[in-house]
Protein backbone atom coordinates (compact mmCIF):
# COMPACT_ATOMS: atom_id res chain seq x y z
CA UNK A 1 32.21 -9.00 33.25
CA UNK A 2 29.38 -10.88 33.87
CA UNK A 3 26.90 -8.26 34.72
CA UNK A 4 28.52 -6.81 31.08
CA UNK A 5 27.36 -9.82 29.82
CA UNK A 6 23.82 -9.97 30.56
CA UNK A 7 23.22 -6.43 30.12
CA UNK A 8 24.18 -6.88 26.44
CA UNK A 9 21.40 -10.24 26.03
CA UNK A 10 18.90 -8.26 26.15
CA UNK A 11 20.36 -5.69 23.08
CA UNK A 12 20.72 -9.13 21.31
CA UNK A 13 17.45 -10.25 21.91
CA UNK A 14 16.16 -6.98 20.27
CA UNK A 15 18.30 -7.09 17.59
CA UNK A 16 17.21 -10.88 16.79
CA UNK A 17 13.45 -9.63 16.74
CA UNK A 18 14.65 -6.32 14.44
CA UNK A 19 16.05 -8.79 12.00
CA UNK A 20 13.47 -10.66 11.57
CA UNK A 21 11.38 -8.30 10.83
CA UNK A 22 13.19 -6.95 8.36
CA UNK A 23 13.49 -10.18 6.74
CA UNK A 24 9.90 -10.95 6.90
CA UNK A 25 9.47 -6.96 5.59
CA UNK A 26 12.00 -7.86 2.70
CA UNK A 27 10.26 -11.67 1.70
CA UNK A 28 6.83 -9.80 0.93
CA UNK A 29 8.30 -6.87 -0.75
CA UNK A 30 9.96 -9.37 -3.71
CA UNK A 31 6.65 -11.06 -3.46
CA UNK A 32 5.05 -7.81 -4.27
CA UNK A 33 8.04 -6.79 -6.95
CA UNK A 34 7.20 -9.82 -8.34
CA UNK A 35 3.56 -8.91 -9.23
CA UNK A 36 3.78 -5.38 -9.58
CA UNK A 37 6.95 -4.58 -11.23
CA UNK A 38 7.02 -7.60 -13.00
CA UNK A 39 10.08 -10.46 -13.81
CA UNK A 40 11.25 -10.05 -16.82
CA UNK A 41 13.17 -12.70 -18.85
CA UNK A 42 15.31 -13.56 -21.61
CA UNK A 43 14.54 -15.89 -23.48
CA UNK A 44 16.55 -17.87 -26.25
CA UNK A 45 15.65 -16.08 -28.95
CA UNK A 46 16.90 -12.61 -26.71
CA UNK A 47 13.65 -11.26 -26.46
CA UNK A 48 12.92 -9.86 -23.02
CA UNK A 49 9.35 -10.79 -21.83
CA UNK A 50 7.46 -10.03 -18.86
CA UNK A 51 4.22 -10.74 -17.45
CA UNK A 52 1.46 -8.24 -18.02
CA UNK A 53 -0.94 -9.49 -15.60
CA UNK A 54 -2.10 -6.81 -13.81
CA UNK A 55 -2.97 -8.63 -9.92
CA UNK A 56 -4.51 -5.40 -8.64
CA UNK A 57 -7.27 -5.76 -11.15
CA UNK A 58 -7.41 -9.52 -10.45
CA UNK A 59 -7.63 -8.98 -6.96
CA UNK A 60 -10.70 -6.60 -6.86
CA UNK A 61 -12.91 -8.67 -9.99
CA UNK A 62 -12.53 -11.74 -7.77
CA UNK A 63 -13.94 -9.62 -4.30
CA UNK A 64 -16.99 -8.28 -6.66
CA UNK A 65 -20.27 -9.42 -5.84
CA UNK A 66 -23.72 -8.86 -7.57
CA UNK A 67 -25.86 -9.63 -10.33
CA UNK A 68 -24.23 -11.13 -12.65
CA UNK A 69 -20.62 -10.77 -11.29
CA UNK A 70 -17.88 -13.62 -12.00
CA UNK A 71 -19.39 -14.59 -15.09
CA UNK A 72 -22.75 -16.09 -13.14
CA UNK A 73 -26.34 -16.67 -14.27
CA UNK A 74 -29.04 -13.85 -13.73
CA UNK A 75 -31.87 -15.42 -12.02
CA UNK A 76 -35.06 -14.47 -13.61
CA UNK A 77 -38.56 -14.61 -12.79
CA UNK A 78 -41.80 -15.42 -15.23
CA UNK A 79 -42.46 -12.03 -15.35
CA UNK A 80 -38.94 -10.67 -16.10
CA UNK A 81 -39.22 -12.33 -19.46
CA UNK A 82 -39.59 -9.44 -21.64
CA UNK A 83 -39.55 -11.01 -25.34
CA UNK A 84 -39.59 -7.60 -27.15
CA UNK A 85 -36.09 -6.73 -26.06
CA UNK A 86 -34.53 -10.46 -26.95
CA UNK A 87 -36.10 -10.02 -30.71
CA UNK A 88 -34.68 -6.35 -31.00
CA UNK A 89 -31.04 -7.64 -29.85
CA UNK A 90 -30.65 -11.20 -30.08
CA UNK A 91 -30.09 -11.53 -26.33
CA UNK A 92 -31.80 -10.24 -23.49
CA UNK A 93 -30.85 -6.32 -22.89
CA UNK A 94 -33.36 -6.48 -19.80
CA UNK A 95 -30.98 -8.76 -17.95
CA UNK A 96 -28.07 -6.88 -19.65
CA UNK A 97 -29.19 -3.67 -18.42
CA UNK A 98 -29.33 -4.97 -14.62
CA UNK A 99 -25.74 -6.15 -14.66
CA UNK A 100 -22.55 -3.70 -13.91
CA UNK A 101 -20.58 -2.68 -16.94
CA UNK A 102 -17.58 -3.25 -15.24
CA UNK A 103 -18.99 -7.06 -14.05
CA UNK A 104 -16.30 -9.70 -13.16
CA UNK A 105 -15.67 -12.21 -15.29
CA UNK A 106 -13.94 -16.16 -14.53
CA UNK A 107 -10.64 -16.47 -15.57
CA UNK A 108 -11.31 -19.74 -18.03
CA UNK A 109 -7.92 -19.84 -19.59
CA UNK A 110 -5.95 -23.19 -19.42
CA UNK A 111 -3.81 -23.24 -16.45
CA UNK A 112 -0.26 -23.16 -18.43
CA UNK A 113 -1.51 -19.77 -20.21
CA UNK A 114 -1.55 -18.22 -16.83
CA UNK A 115 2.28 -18.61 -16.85
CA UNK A 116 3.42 -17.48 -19.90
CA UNK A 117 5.59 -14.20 -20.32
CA UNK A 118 5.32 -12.36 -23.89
CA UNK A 119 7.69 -9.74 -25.02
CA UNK A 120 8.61 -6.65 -22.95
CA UNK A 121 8.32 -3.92 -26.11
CA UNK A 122 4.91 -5.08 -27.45
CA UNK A 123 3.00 -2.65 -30.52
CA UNK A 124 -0.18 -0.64 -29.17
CA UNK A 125 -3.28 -1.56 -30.76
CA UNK A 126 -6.25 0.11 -32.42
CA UNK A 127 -9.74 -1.44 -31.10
CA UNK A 128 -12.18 -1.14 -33.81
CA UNK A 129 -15.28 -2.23 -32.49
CA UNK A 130 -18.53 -1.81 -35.48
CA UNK A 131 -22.26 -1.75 -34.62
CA UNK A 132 -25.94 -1.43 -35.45
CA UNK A 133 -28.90 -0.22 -33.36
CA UNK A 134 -26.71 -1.98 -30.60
CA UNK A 135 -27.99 -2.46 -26.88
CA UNK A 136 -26.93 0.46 -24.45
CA UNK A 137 -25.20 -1.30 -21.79
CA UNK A 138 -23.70 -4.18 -24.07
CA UNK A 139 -21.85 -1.99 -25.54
CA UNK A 140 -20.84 0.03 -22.99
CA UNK A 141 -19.83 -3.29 -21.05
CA UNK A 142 -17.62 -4.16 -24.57
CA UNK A 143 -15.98 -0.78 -23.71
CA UNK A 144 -15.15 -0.87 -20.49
CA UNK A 145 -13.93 -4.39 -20.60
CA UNK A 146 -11.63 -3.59 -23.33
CA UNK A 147 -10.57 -0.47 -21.27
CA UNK A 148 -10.64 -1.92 -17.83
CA UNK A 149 -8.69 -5.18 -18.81
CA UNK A 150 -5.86 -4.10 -21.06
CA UNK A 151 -2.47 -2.38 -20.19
CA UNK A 152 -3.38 1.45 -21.42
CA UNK A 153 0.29 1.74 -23.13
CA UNK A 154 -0.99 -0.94 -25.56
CA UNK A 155 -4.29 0.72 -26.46
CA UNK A 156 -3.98 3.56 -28.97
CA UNK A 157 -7.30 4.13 -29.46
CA UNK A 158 -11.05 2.47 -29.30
CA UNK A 159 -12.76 3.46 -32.67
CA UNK A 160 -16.98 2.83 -32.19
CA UNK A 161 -18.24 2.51 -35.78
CA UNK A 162 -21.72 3.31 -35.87
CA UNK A 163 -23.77 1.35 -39.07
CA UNK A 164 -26.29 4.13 -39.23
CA UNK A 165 -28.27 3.03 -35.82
CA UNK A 166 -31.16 4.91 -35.71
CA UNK A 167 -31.92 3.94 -31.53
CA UNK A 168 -31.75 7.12 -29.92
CA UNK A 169 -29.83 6.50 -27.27
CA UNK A 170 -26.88 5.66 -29.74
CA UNK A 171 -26.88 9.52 -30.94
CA UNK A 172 -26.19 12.62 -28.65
CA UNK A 173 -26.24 10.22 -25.61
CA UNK A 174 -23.48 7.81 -26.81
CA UNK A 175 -21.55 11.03 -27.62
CA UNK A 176 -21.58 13.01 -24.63
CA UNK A 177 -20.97 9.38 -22.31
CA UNK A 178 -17.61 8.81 -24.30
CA UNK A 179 -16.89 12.07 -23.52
CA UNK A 180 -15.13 10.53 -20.11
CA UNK A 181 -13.11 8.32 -21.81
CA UNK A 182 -10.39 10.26 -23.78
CA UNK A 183 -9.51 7.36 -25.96
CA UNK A 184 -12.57 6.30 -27.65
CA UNK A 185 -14.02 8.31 -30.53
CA UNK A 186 -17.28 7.21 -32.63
CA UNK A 187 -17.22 7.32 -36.16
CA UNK A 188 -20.89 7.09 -38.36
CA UNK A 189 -21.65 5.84 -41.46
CA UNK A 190 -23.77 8.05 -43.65
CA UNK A 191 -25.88 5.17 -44.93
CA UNK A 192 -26.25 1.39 -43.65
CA UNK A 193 -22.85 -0.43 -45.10
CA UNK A 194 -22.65 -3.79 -43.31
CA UNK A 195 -20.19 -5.30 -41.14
CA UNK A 196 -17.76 -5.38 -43.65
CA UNK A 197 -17.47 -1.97 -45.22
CA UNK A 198 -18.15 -0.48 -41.59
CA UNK A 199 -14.68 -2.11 -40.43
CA UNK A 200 -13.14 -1.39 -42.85
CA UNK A 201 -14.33 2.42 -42.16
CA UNK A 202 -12.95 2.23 -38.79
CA UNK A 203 -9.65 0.49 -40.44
CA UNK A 204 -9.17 3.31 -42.45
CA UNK A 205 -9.28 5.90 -39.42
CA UNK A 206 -6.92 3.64 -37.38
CA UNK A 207 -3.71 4.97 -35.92
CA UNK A 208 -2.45 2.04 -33.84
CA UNK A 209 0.20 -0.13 -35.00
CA UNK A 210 -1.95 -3.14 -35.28
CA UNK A 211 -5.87 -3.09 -35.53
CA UNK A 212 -8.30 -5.23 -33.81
CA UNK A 213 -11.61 -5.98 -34.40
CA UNK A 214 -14.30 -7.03 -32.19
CA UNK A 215 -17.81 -7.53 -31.16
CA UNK A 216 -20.23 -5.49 -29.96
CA UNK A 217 -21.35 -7.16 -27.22
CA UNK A 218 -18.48 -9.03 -26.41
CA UNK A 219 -16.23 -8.50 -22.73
CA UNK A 220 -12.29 -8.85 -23.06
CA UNK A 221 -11.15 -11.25 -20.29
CA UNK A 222 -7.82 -11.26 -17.90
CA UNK A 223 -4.24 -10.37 -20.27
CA UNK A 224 -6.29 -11.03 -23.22
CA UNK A 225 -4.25 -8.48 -24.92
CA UNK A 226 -0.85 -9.21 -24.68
CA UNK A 227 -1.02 -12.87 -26.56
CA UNK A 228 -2.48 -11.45 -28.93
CA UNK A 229 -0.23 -8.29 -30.01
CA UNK A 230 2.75 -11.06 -29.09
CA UNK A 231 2.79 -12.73 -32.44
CA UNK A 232 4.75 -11.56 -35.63
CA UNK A 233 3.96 -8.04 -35.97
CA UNK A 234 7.04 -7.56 -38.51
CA UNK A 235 4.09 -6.94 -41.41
CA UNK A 236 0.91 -5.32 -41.41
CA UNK A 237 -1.31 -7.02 -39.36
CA UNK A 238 -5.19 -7.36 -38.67
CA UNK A 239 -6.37 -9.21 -35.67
């Protein structure tokens, strides 16, 4: 009985180890559930929200490095001061053009907004985004921040309005690079309108539930979405 007994210590000791490694397996994958598939809650009011971070995304901005990246200063020299390009765009398009257009940016939000859920079923959103004689790469970077930063099921479409630019590499070059991105589509005014009537050009064309304006040389930060298209969308709505 004895030799029964210490031949079946060793099975035990195994089947200790097995167990808990399968709880130490089991503790990371609701860690990862948590993130990836996302808790989802009831609130009060019996709206389900969840939280549309998406960590994957957070994880590789904050391991990019570069000119630039997370948000930092581009060190310049004397002679990388080109004044011509800062009076043609308001900002400097030299430094603009040497920085990725898919660049990290620091999340700046106030710690408690990093916590907050917002409703499961959210409406999609049309991006209307206008401009004029615009930098290449700043709007390009507008672009692929919106694109890169935003839960696709929430982004109907990206409508460029073009104020009749007359920069070349806004024509047949703007068209054939949005050709990769199936989403966007460029609309052109036949004369200059302004930044009103162009809007409201791209408004017009919208499809999206709710329409959003922005910038042309602006970059969409971490889950800026989702707080936004989380309000009262019971009535027509322009953000």
């Amino acid at each position: 009985q004895r030799e029964r007994v210490e031949q079946l210590l060793p099975m035990k000791t195994r089947s200790h180890r097995s167990l808990w490694w399968f709880l130490l397996f089991f503790s990371v994958f609701l860690q990862r559930l948590n993130e990836i598939k996302k808790v989802a809650q009831v609130g009060p009011d019996g709206v389900w929200r969840t939280d549309w971070h998406d960590y994957e995304v957070m994880r590789r901005d904050a391991a990019r490095i570069g000119n630039g990246e997370q948000g930092k200063p581009f060190p310049l020299t004397e002679t990388d001061r080109v004044d011509q390009a800062y009076r043609e765009n308001g900002f400097n398009i030299y430094v603009s053009d040497r920085i990725s257009l898919n660049r990290s940016l620091p999340d700046i939000r106030h710690p408690n907004c990093k916590q907050r859920l917002y409703a499961e079923k959210l409406p999609n959103t049309s991006i209307i985004i206008p401009f004029h004689n615009e930098g290449w790469s700043s709007l390009l970077r507008t672009v692929h921040s919106v694109l890169n930063r935003s839960p696709p099921q929430l982004i109907a479409e990206v409508i460029l309005v073009d104020d009749f630019s007359d920069k070349e590499h806004l024509k047949v070059a703007l068209e054939e690079y949005m050709k990769r991105m199936p989403k966007v589509r460029i609309l052109r005014t036949k004369k200059r309108e302004g930044l009103i009537r162009t809007r409201l050009l791209g408004a017009a064309a919208a499809k999206g539930e709710v329409i959003t304006f922005l910038d042309s040389h602006c970059e969409a930060n971490v889950n800026w979405l989702p707080p936004l298209l989380g309000e009262d969308h019971t009535r027509p709505c322009f953000l």
